[in-house]
C-alpha atoms as a PDB file:
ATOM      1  CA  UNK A   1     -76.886 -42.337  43.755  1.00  0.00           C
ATOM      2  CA  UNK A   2     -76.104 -43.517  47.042  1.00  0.00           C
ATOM      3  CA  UNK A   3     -77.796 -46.334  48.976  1.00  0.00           C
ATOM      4  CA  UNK A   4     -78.887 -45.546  52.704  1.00  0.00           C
ATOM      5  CA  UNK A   5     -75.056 -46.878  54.163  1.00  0.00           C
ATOM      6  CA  UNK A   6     -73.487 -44.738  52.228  1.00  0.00           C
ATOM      7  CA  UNK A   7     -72.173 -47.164  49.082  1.00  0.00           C
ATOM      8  CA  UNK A   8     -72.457 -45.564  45.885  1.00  0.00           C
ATOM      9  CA  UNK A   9     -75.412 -47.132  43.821  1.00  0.00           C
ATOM     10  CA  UNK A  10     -72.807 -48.510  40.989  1.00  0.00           C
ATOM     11  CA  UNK A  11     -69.377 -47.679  40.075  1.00  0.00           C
ATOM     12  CA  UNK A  12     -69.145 -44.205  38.182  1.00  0.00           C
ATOM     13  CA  UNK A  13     -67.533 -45.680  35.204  1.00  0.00           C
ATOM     14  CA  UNK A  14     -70.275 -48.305  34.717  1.00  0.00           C
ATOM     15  CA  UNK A  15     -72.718 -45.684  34.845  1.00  0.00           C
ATOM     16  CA  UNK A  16     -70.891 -43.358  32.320  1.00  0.00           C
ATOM     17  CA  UNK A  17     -70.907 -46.420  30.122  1.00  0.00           C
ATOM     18  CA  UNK A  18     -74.676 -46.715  30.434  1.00  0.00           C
ATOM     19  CA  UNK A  19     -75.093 -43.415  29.735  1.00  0.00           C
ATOM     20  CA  UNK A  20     -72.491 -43.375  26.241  1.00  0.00           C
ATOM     21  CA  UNK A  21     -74.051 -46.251  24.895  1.00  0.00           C
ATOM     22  CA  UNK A  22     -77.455 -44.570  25.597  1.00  0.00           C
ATOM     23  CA  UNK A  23     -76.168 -41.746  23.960  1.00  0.00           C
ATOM     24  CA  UNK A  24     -75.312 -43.787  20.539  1.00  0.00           C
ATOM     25  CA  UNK A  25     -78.843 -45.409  20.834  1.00  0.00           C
ATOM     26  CA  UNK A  26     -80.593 -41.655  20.994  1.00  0.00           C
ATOM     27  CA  UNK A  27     -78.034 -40.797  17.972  1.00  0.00           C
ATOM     28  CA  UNK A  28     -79.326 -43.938  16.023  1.00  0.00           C
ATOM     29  CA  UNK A  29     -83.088 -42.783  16.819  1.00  0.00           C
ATOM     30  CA  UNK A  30     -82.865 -39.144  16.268  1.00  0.00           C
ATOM     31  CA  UNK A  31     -81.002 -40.197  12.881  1.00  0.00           C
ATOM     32  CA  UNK A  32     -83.548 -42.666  11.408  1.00  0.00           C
ATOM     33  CA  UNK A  33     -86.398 -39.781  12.535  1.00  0.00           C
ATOM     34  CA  UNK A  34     -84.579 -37.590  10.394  1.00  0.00           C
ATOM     35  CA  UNK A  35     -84.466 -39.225   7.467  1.00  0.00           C
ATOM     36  CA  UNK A  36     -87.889 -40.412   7.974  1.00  0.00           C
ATOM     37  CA  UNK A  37     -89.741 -36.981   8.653  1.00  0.00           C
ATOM     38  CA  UNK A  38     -91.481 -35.328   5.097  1.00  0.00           C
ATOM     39  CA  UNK A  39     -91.622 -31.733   7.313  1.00  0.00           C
ATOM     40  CA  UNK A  40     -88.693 -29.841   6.625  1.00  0.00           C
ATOM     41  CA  UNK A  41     -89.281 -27.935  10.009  1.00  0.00           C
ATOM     42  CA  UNK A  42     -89.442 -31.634  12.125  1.00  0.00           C
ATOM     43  CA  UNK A  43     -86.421 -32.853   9.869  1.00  0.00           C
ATOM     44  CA  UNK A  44     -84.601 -30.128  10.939  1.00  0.00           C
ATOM     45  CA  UNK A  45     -85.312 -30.618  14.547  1.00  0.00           C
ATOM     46  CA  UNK A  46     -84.181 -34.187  14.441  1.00  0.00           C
ATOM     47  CA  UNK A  47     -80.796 -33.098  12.596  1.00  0.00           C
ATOM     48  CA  UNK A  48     -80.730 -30.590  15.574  1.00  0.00           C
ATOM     49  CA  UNK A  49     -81.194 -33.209  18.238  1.00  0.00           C
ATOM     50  CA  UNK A  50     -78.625 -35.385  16.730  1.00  0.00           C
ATOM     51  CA  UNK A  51     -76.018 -32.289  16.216  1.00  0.00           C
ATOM     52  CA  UNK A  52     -76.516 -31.875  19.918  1.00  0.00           C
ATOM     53  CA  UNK A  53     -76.546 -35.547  20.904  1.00  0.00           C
ATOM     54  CA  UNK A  54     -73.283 -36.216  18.584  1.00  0.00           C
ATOM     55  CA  UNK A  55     -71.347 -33.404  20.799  1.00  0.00           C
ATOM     56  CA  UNK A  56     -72.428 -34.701  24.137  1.00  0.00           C
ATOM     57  CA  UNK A  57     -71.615 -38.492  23.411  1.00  0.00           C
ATOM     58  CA  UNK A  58     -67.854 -37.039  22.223  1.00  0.00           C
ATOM     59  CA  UNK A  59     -67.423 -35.229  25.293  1.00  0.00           C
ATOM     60  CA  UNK A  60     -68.274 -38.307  27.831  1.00  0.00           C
ATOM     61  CA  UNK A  61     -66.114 -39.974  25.568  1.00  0.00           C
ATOM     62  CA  UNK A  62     -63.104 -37.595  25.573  1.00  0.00           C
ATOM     63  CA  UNK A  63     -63.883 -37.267  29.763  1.00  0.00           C
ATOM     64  CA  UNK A  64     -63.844 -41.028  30.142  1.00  0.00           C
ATOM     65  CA  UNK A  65     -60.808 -41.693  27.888  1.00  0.00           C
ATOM     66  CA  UNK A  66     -58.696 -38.955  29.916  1.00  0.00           C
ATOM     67  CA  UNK A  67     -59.929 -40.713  32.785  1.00  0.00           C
ATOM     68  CA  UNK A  68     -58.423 -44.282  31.799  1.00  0.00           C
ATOM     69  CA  UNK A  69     -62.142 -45.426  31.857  1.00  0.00           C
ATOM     70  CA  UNK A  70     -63.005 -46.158  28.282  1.00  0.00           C
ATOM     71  CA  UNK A  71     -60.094 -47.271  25.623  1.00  0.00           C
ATOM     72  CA  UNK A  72     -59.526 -45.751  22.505  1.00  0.00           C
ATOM     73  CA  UNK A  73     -59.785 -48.627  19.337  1.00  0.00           C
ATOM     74  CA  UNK A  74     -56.916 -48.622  17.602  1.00  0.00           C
ATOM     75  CA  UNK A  75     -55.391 -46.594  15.295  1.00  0.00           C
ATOM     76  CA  UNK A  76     -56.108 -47.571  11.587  1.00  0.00           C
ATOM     77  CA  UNK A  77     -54.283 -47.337   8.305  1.00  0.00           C
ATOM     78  CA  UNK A  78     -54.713 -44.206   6.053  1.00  0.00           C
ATOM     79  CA  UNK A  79     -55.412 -46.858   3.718  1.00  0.00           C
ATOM     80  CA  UNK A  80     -57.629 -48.344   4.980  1.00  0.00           C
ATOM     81  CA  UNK A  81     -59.838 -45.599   5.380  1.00  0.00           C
ATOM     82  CA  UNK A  82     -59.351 -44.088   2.030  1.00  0.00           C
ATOM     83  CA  UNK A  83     -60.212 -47.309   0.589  1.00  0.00           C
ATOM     84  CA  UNK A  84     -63.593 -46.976   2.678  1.00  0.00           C
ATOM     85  CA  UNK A  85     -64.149 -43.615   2.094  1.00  0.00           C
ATOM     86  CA  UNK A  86     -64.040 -44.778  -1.741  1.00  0.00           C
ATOM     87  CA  UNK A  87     -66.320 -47.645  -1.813  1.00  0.00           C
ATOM     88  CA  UNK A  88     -69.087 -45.175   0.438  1.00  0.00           C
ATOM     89  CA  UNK A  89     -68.586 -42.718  -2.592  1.00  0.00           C
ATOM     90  CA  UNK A  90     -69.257 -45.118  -5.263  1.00  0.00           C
ATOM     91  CA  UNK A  91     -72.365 -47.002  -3.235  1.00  0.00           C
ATOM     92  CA  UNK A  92     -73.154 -43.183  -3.304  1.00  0.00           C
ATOM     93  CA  UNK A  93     -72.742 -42.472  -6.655  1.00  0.00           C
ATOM     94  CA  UNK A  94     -74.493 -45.373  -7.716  1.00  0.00           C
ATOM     95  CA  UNK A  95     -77.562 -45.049  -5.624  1.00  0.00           C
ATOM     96  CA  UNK A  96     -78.122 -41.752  -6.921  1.00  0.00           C
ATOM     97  CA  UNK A  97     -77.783 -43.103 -10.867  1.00  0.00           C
ATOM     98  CA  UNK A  98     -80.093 -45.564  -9.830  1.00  0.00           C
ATOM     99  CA  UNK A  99     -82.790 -43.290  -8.426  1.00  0.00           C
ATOM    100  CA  UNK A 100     -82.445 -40.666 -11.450  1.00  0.00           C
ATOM    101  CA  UNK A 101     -82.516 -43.617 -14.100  1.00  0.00           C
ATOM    102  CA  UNK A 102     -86.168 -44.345 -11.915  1.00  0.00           C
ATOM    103  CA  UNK A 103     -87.049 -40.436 -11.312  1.00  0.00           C
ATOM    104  CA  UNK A 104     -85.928 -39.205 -14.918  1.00  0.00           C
ATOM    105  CA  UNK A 105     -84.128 -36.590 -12.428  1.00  0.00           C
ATOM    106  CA  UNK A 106     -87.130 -34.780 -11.940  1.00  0.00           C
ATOM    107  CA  UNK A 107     -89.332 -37.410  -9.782  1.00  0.00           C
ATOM    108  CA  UNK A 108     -92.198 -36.822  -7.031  1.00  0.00           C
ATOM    109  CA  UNK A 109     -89.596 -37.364  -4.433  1.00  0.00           C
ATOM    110  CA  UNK A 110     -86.490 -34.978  -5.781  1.00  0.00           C
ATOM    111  CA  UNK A 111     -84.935 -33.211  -2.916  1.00  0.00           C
ATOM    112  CA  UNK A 112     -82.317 -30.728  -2.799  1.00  0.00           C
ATOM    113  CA  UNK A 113     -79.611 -32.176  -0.091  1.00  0.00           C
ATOM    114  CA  UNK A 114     -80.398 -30.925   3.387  1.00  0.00           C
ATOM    115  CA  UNK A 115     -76.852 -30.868   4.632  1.00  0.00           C
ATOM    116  CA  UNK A 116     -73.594 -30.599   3.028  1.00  0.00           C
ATOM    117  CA  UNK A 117     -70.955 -33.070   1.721  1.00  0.00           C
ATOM    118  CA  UNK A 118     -68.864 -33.735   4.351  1.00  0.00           C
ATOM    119  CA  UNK A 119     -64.879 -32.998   4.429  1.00  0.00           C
ATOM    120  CA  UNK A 120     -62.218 -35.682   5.689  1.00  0.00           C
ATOM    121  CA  UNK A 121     -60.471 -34.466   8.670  1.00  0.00           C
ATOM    122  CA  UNK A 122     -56.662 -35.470   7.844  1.00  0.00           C
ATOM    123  CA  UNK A 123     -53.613 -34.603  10.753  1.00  0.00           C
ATOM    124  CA  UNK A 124     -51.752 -37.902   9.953  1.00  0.00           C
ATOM    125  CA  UNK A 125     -51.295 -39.101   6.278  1.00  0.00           C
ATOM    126  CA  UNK A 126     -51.049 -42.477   7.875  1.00  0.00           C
ATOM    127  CA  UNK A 127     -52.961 -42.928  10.632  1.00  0.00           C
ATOM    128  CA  UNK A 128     -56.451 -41.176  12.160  1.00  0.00           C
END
């Protein structure tokens, strides 16, 4: 956007950074309506949305990094991750004991899993 002298409204890389954090807000959203909706057609639109949301944020994000405008966290430890990855599999594992120890397994509110376990990408054993 450009003023009537010509000046740009604001600096293109603060308003790509507007934009990516407003990105990871809509992601947030989209994800809590998800889990929320009881219609599988609506929760299935939301998972949509967010699909589609998840892409666009990583784009900006690979455009800005190439373009110096947004840095990269640093790299972390293999370890650290696996060790992260383990605890989120054991809150898992527990959380679903706990709900079939309520349920009997068969409860009002059993659901079949509406996506698929996810798979680690690994390129470096040390680093990601």
């Amino acid at each position: 956007m450009y003023s009537q002298t010509g000046n740009a409204f604001m600096q293109d890389e603060d308003l790509l950074n507007i934009i990516l954090a407003d990105l990871k807000r809509t992601v947030g959203e989209y994800t809590t309506a998800t889990t929320e909706s009881a219609c599988p057609s609506v929760r299935r639109t939301f998972n949509d949305l967010t699909m589609d949301t998840l892409r666009l944020h990583g784009e900006l994000f690979t455009q800005m990094s190439q373009l110096n405008m947004y840095q990269a966290p640093s790299k972390a430890l293999r370890q650290e991750l696996d060790k992260e990855i383990q605890n989120a599999h054991q809150t898992q594992q527990k959380s679903q004991q706990f709900v079939q120890q309520k349920t009997g397994g068969q409860g009002a509110y059993a659901q079949a899993p509406n996506v698929s376990q996810h798979q680690a990408n690994v390129q470096n054993p040390y680093y990601m």
